[in-house]
PDB file of N, CA and C in Angstrom:
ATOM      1  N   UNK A   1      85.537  85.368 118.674  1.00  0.00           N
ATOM      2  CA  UNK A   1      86.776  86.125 118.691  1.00  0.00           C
ATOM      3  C   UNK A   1      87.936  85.139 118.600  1.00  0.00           C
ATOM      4  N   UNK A   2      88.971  85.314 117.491  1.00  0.00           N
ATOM      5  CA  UNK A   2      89.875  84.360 117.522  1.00  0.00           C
ATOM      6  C   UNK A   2      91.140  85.298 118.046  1.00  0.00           C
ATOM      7  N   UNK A   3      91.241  86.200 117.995  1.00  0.00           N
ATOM      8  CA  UNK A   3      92.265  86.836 118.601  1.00  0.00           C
ATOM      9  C   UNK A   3      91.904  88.308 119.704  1.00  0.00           C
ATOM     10  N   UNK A   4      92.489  88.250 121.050  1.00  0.00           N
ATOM     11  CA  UNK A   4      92.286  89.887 121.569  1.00  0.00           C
ATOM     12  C   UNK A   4      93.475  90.426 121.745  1.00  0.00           C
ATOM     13  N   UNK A   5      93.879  91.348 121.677  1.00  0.00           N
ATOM     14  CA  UNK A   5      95.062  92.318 122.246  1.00  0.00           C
ATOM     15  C   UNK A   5      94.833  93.471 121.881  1.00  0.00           C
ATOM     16  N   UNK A   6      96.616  93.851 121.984  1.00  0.00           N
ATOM     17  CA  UNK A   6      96.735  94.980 121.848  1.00  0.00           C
ATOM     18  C   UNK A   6      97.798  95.365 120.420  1.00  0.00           C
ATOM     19  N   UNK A   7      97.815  95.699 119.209  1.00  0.00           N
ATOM     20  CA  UNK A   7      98.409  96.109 118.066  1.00  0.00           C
ATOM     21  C   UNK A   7      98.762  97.489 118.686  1.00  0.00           C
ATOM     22  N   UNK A   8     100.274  97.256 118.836  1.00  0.00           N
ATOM     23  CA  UNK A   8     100.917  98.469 119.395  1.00  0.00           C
ATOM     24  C   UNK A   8     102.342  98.594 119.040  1.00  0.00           C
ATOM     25  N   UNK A   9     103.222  99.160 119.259  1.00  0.00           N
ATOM     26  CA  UNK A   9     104.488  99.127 118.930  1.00  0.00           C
ATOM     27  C   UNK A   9     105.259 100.154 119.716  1.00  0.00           C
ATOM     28  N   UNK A  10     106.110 100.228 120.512  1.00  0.00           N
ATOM     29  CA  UNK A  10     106.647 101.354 121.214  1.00  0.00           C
ATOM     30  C   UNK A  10     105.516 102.381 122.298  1.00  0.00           C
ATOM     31  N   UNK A  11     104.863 101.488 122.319  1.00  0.00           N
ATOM     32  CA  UNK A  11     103.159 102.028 123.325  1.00  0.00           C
ATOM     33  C   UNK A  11     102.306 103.030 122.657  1.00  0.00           C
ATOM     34  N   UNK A  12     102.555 102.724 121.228  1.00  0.00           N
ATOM     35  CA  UNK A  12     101.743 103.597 119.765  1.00  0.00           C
ATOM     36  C   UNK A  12     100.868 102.670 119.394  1.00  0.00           C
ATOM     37  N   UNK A  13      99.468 102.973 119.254  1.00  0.00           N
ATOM     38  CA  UNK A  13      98.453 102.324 118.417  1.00  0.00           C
ATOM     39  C   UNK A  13      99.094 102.408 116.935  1.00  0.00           C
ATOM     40  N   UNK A  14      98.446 101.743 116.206  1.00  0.00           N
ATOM     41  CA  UNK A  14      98.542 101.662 114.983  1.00  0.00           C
ATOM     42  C   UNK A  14      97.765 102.241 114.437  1.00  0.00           C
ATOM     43  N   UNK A  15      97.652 103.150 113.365  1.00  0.00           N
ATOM     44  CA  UNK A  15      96.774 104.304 112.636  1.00  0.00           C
ATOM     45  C   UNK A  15      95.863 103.266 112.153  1.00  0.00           C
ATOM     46  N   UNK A  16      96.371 102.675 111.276  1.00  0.00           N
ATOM     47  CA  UNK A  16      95.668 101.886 110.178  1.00  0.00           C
ATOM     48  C   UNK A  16      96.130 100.173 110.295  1.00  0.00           C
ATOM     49  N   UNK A  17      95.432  99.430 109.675  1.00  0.00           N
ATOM     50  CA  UNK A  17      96.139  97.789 109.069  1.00  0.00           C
ATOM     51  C   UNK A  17      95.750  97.481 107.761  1.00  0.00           C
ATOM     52  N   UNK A  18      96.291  96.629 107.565  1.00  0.00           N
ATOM     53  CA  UNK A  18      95.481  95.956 105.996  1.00  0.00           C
ATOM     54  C   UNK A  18      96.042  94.296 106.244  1.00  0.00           C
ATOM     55  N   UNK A  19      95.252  93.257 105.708  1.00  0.00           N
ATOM     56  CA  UNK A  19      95.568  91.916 105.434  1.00  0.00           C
ATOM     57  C   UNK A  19      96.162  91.673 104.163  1.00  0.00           C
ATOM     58  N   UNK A  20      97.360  90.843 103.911  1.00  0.00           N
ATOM     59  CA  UNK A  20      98.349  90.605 103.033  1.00  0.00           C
ATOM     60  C   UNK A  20      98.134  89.457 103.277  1.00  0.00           C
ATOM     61  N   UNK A  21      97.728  87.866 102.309  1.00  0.00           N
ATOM     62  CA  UNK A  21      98.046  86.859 102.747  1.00  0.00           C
ATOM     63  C   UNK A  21      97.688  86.358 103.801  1.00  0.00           C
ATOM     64  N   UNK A  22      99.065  85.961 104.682  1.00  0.00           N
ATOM     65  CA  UNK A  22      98.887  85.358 105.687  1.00  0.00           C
ATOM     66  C   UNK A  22      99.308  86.450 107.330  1.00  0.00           C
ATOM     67  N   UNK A  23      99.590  87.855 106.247  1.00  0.00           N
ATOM     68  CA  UNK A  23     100.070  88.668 106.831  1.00  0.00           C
ATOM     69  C   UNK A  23      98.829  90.344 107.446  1.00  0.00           C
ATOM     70  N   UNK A  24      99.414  90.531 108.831  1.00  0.00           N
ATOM     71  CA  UNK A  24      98.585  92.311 108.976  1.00  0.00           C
ATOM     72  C   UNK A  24      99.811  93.273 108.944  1.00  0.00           C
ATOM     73  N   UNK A  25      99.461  93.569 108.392  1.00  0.00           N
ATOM     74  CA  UNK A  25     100.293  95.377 107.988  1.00  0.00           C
ATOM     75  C   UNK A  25      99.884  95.802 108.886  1.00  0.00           C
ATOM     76  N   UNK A  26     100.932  96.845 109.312  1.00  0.00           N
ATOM     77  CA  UNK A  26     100.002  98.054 110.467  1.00  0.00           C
ATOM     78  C   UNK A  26     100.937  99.269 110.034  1.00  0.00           C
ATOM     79  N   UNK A  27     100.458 100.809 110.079  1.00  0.00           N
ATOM     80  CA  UNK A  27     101.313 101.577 110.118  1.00  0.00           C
ATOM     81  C   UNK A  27     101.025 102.166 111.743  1.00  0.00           C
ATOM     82  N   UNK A  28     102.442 102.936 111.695  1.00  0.00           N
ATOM     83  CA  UNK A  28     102.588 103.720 113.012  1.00  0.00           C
ATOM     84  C   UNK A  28     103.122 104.973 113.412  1.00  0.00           C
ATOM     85  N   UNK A  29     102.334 106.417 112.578  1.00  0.00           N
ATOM     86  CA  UNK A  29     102.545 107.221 112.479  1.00  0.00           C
ATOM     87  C   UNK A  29     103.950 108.334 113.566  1.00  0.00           C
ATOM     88  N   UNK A  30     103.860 107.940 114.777  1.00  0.00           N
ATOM     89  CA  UNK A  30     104.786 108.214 115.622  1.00  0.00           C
ATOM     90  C   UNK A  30     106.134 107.613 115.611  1.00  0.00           C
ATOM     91  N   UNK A  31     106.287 106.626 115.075  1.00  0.00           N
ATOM     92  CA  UNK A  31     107.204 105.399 114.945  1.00  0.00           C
ATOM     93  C   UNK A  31     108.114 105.970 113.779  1.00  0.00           C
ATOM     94  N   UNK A  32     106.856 105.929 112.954  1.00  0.00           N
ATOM     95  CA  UNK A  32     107.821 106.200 111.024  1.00  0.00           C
ATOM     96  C   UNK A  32     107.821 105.049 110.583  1.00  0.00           C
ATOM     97  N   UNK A  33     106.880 103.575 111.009  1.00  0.00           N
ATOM     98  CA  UNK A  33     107.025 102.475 110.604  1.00  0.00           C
ATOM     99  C   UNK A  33     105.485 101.733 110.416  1.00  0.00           C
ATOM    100  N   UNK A  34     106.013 100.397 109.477  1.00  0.00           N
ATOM    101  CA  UNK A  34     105.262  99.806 108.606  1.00  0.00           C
ATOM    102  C   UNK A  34     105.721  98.654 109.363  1.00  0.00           C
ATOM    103  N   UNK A  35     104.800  97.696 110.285  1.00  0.00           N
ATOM    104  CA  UNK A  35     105.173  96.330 110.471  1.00  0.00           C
ATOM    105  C   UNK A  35     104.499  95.346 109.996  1.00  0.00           C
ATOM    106  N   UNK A  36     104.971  94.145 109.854  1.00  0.00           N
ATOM    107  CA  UNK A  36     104.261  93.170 109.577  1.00  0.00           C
ATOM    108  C   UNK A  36     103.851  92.069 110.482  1.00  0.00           C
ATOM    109  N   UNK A  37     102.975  91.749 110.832  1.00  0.00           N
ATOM    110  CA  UNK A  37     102.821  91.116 112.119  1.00  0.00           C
ATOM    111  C   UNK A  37     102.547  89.380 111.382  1.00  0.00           C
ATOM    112  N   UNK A  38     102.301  88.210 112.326  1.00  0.00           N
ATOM    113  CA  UNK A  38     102.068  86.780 111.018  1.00  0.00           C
ATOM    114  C   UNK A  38     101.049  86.707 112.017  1.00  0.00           C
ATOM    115  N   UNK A  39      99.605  86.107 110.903  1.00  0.00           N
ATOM    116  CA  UNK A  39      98.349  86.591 111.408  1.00  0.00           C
ATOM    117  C   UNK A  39      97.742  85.110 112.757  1.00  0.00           C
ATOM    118  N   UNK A  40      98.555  83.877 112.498  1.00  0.00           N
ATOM    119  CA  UNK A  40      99.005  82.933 112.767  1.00  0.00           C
ATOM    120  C   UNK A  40      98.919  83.353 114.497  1.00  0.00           C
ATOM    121  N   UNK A  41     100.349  83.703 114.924  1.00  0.00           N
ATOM    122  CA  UNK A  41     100.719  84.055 116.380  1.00  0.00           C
ATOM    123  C   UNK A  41     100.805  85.716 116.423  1.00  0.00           C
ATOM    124  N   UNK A  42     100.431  86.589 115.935  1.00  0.00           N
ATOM    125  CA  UNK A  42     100.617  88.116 115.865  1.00  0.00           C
ATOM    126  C   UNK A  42     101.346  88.505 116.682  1.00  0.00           C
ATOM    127  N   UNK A  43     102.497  87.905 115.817  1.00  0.00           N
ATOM    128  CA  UNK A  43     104.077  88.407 116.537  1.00  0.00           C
ATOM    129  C   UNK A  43     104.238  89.139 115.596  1.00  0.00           C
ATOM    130  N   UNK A  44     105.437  90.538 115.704  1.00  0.00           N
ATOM    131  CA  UNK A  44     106.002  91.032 114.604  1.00  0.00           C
ATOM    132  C   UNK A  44     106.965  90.218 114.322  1.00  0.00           C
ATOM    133  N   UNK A  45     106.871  90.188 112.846  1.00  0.00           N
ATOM    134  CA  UNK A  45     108.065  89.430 111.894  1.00  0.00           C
ATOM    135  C   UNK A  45     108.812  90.958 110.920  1.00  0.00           C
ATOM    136  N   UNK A  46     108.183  91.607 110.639  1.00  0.00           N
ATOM    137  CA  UNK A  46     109.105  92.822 109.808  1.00  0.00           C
ATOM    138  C   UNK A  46     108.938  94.148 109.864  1.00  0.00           C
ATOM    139  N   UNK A  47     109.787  94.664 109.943  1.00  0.00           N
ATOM    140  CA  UNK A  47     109.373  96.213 109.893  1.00  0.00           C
ATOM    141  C   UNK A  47     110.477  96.669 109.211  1.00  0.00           C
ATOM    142  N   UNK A  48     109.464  98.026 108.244  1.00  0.00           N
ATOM    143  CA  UNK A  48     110.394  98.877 107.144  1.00  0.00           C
ATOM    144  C   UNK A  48     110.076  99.827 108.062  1.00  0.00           C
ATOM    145  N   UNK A  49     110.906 100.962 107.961  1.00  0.00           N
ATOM    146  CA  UNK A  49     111.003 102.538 108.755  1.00  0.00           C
ATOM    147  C   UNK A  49     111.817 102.261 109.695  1.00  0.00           C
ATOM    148  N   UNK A  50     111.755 103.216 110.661  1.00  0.00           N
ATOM    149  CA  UNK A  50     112.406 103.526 112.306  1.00  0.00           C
ATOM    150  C   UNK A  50     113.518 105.239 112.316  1.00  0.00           C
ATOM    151  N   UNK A  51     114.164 104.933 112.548  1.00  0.00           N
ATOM    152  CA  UNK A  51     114.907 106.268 112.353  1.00  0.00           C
ATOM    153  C   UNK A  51     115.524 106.427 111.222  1.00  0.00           C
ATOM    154  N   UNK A  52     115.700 105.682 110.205  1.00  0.00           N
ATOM    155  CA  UNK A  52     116.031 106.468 108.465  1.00  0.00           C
ATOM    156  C   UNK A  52     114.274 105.756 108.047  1.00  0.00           C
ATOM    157  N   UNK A  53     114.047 106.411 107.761  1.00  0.00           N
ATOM    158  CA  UNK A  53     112.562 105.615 107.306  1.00  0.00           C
ATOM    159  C   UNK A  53     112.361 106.629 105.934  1.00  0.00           C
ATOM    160  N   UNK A  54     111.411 105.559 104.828  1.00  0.00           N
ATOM    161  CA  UNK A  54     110.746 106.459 103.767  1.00  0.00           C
ATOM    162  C   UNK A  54     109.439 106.589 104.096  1.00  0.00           C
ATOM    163  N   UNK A  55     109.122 106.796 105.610  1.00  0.00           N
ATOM    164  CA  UNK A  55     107.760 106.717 105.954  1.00  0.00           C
ATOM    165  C   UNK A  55     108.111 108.136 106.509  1.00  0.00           C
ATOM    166  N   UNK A  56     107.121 109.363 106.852  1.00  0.00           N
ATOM    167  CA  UNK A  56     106.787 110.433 107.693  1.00  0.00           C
ATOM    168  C   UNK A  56     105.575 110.589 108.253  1.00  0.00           C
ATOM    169  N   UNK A  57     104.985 109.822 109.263  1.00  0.00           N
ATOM    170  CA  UNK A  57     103.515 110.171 110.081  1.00  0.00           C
ATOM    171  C   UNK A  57     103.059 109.528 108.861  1.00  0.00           C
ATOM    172  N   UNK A  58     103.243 108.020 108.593  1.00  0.00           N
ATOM    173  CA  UNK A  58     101.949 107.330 108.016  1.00  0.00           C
ATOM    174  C   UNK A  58     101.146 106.890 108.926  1.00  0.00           C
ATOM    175  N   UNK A  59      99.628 107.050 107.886  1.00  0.00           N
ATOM    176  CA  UNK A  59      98.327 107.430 108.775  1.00  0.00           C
ATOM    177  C   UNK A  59      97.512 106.438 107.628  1.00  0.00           C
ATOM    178  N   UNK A  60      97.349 105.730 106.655  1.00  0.00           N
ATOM    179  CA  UNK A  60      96.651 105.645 106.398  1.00  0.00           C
ATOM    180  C   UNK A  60      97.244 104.196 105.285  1.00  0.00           C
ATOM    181  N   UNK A  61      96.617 102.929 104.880  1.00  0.00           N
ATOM    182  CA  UNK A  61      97.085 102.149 103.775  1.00  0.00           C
ATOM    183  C   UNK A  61      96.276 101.669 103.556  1.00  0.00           C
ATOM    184  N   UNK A  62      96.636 101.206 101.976  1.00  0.00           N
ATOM    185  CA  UNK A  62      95.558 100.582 101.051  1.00  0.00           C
ATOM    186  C   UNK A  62      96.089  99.995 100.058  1.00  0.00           C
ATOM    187  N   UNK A  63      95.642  98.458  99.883  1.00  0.00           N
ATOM    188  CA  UNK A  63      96.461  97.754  99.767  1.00  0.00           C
ATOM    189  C   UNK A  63      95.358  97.243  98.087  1.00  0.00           C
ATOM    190  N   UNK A  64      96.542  97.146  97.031  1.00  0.00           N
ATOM    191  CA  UNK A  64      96.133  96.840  95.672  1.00  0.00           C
ATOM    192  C   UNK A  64      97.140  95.922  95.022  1.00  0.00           C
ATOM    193  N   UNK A  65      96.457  94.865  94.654  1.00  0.00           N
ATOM    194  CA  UNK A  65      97.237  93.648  94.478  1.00  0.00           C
ATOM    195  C   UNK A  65      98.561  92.792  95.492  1.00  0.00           C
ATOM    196  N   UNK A  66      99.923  92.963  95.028  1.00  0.00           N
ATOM    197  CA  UNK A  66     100.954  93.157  95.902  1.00  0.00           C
ATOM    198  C   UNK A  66     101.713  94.454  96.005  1.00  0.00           C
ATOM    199  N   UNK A  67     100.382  95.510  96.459  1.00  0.00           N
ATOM    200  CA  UNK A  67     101.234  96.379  96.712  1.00  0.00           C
ATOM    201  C   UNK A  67     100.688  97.423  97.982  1.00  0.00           C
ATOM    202  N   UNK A  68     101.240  97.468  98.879  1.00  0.00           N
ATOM    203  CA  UNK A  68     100.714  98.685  99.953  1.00  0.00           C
ATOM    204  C   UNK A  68     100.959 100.288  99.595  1.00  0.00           C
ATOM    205  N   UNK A  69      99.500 100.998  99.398  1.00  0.00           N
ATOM    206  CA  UNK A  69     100.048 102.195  99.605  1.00  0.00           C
ATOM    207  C   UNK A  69      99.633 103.254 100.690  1.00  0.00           C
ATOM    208  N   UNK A  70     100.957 104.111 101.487  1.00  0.00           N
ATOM    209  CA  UNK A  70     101.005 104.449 102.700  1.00  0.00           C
ATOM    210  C   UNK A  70     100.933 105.970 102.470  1.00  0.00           C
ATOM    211  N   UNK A  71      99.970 106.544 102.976  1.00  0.00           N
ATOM    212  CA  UNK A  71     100.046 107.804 103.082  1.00  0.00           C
ATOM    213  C   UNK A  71     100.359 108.420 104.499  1.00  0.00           C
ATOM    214  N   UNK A  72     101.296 109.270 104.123  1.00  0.00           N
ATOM    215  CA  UNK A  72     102.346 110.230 105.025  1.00  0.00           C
ATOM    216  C   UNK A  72     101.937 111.618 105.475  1.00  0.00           C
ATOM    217  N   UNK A  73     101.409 111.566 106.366  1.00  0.00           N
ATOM    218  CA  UNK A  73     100.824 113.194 106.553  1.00  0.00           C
ATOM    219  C   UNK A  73     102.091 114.053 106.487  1.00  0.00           C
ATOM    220  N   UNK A  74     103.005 113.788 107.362  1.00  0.00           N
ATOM    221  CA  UNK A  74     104.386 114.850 107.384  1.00  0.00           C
ATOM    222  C   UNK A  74     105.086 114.757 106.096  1.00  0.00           C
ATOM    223  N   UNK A  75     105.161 113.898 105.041  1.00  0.00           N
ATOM    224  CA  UNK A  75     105.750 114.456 103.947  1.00  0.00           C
ATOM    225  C   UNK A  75     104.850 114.582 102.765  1.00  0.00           C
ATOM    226  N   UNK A  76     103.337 114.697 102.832  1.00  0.00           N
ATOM    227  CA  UNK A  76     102.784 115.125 101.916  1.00  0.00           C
ATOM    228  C   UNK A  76     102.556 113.885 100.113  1.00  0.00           C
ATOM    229  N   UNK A  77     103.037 112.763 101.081  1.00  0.00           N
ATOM    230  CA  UNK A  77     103.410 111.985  99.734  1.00  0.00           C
ATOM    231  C   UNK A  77     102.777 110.413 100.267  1.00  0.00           C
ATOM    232  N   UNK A  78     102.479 110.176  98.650  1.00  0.00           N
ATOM    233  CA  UNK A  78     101.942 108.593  99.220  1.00  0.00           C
ATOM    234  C   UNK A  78     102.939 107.358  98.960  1.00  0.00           C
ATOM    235  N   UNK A  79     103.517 106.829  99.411  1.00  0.00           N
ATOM    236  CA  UNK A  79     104.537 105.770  99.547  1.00  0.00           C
ATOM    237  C   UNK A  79     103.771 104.336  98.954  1.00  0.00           C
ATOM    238  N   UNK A  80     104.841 103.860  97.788  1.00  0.00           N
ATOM    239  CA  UNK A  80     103.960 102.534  97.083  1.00  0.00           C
ATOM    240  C   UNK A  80     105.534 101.568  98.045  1.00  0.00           C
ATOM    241  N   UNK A  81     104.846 100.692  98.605  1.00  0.00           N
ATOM    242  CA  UNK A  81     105.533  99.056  99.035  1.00  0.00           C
ATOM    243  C   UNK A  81     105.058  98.018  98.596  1.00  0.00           C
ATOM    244  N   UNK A  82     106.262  97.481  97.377  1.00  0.00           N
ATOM    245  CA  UNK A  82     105.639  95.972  97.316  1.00  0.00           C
ATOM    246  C   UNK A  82     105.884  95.116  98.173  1.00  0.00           C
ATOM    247  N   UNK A  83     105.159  94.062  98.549  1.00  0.00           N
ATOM    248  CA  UNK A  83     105.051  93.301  99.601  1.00  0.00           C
ATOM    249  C   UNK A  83     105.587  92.021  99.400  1.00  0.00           C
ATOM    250  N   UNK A  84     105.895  92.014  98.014  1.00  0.00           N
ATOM    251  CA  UNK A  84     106.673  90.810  97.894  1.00  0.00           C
ATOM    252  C   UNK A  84     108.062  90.782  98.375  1.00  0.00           C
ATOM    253  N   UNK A  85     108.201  92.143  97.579  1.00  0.00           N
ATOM    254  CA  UNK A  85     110.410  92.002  97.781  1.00  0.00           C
ATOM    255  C   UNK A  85     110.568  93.136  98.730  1.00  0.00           C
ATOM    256  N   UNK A  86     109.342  94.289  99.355  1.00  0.00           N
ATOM    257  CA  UNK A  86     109.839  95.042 100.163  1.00  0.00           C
ATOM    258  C   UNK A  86     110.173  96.413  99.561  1.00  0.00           C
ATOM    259  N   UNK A  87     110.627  96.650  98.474  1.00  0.00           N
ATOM    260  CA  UNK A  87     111.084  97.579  97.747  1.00  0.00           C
ATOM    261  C   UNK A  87     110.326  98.764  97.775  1.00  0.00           C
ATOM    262  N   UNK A  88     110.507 100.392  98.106  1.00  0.00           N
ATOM    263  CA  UNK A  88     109.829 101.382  98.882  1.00  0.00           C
ATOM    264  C   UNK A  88     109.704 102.289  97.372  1.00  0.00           C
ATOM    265  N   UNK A  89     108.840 102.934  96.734  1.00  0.00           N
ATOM    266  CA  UNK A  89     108.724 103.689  95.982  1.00  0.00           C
ATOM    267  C   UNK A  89     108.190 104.518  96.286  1.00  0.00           C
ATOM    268  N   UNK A  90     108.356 106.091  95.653  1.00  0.00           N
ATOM    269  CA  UNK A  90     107.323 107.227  95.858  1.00  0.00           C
ATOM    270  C   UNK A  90     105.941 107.260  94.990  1.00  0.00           C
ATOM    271  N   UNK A  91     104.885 107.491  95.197  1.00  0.00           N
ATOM    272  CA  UNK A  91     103.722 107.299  94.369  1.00  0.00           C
ATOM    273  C   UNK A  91     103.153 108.691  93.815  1.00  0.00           C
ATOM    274  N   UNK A  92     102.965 109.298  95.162  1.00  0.00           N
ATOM    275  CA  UNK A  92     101.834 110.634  94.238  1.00  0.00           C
ATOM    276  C   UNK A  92     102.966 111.476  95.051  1.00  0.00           C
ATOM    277  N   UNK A  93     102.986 113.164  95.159  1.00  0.00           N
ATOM    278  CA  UNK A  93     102.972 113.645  96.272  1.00  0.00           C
ATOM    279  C   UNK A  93     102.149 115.154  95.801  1.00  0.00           C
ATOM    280  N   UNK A  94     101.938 115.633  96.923  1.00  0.00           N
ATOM    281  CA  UNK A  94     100.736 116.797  96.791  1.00  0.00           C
ATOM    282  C   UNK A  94     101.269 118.038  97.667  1.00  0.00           C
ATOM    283  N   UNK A  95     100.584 119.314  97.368  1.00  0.00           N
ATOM    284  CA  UNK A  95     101.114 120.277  98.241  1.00  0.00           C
ATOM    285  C   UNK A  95     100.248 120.689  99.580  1.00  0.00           C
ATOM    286  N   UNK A  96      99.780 119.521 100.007  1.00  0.00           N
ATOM    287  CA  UNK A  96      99.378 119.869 101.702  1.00  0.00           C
ATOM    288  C   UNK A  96      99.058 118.429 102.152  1.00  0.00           C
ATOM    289  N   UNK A  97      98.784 117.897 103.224  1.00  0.00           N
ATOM    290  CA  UNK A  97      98.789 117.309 104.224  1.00  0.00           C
ATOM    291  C   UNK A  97      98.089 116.020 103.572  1.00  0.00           C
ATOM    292  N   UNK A  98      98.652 114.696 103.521  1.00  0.00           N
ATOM    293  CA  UNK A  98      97.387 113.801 102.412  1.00  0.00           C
ATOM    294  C   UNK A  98      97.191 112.277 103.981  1.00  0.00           C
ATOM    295  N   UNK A  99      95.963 112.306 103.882  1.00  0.00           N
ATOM    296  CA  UNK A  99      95.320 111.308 104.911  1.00  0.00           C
ATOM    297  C   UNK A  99      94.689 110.011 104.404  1.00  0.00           C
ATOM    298  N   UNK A 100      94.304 109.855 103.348  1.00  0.00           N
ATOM    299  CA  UNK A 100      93.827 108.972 102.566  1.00  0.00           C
ATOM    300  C   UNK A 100      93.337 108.324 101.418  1.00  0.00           C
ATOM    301  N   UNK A 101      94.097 107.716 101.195  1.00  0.00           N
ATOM    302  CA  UNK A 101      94.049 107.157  99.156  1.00  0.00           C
ATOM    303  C   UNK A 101      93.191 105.794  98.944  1.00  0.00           C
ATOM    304  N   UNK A 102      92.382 105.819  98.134  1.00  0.00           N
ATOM    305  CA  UNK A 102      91.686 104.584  97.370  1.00  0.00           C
ATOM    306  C   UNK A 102      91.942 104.595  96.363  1.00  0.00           C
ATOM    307  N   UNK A 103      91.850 103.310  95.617  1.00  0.00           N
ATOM    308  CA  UNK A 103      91.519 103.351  93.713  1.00  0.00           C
ATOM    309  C   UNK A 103      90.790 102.382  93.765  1.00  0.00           C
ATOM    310  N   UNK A 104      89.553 102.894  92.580  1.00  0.00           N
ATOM    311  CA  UNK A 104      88.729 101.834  92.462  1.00  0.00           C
ATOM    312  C   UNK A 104      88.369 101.782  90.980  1.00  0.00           C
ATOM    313  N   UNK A 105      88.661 100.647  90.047  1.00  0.00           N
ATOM    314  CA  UNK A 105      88.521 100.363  88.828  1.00  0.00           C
ATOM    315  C   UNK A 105      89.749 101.454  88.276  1.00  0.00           C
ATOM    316  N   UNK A 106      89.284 102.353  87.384  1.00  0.00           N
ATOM    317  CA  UNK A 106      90.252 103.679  86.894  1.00  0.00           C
ATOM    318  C   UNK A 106      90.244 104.879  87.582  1.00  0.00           C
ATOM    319  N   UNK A 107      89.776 104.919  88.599  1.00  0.00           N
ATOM    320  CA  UNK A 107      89.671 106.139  89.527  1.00  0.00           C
ATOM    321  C   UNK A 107      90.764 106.195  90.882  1.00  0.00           C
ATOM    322  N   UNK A 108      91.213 107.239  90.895  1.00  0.00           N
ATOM    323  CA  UNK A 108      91.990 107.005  92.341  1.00  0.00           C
ATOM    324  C   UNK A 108      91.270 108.129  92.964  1.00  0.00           C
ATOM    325  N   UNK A 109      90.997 108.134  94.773  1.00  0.00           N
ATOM    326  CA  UNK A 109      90.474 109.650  95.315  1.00  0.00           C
ATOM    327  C   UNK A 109      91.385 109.551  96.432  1.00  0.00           C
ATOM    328  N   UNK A 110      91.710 110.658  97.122  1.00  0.00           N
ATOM    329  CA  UNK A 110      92.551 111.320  97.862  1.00  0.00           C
ATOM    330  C   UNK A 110      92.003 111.869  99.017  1.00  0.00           C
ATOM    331  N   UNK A 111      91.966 111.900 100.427  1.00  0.00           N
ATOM    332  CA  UNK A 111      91.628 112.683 100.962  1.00  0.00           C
ATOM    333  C   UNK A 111      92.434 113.555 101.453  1.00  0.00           C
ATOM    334  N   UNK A 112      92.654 115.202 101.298  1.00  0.00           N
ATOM    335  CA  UNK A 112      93.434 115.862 101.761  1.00  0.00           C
ATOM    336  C   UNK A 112      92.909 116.649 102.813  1.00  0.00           C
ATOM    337  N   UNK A 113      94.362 118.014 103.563  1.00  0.00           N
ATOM    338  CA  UNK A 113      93.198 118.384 103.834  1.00  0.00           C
ATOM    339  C   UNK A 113      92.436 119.685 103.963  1.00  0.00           C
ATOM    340  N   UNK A 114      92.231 119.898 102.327  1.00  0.00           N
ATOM    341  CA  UNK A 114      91.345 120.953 102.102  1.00  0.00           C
ATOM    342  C   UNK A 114      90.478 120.222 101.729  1.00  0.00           C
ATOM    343  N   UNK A 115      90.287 118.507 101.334  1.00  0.00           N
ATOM    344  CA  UNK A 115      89.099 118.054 100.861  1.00  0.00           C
ATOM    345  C   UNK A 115      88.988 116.859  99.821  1.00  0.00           C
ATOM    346  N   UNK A 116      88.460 116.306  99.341  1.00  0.00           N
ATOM    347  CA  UNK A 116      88.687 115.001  98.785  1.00  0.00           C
ATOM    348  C   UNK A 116      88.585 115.380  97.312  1.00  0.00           C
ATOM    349  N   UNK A 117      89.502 114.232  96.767  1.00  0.00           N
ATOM    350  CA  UNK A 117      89.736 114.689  95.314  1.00  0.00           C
ATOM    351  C   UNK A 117      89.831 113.488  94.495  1.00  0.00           C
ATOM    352  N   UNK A 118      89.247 113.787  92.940  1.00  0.00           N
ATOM    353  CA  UNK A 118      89.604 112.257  92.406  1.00  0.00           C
ATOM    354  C   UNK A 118      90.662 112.874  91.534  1.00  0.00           C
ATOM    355  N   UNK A 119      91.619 111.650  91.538  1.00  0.00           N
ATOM    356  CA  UNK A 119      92.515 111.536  90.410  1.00  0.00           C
ATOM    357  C   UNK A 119      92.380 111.325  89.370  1.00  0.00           C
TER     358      UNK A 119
END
């Protein structure tokens, strides 16, 4: 074990993480935020969201090349972040509740939740 704690933020677990580099992503569905912790001393160094956020109850990320994508249960939409410059884009959005996105080769699948779907 090289590291124990606790990945928390405002006394919120973190839904999800992903490794960037030298970096862990975490989202924090209660929060409305995306931090970046340095994997080094797992201090937070950044966070996008908080009270204006383009995040709503992200629950879920998946991370493709330099880019994170965050799915939002409360707004139904999957949020693309590049991780280089930060810059927040909208990606898919759907008409009910979306929990989890992959792409693999030319396929993207979705889990919603009436049920999983490929793109």
């Amino acid at each position: 074990v090289i590291w124990q704690g606790s990945l928390s933020y405002r006394d919120f677990t973190a839904s999800d993480f992903i490794i960037y580099k030298s970096s862990l992503w975490a989202c924090f569905p209660e929060c409305d935020v995306m931090l970046r912790y340095n994997l080094s001393t797992m201090r937070e160094e950044l966070r996008i969201g908080g009270k204006t956020s383009p995040f709503n109850k992200p629950r879920n990320l998946f991370l493709e090349d330099d880019y994170a994508y965050v799915c939002n249960v409360g707004s139904k939409k999957i949020v693309k972040v590049n991780l280089t410059d930060y810059t927040v884009s909208e990606h898919l959005e759907f008409p009910e509740d979306v929990y989890q996105y992959i792409k693999s080769n030319i396929y993207g699948f979705v889990i919603l939740k009436s049920g999983l779907y490929m793109l």
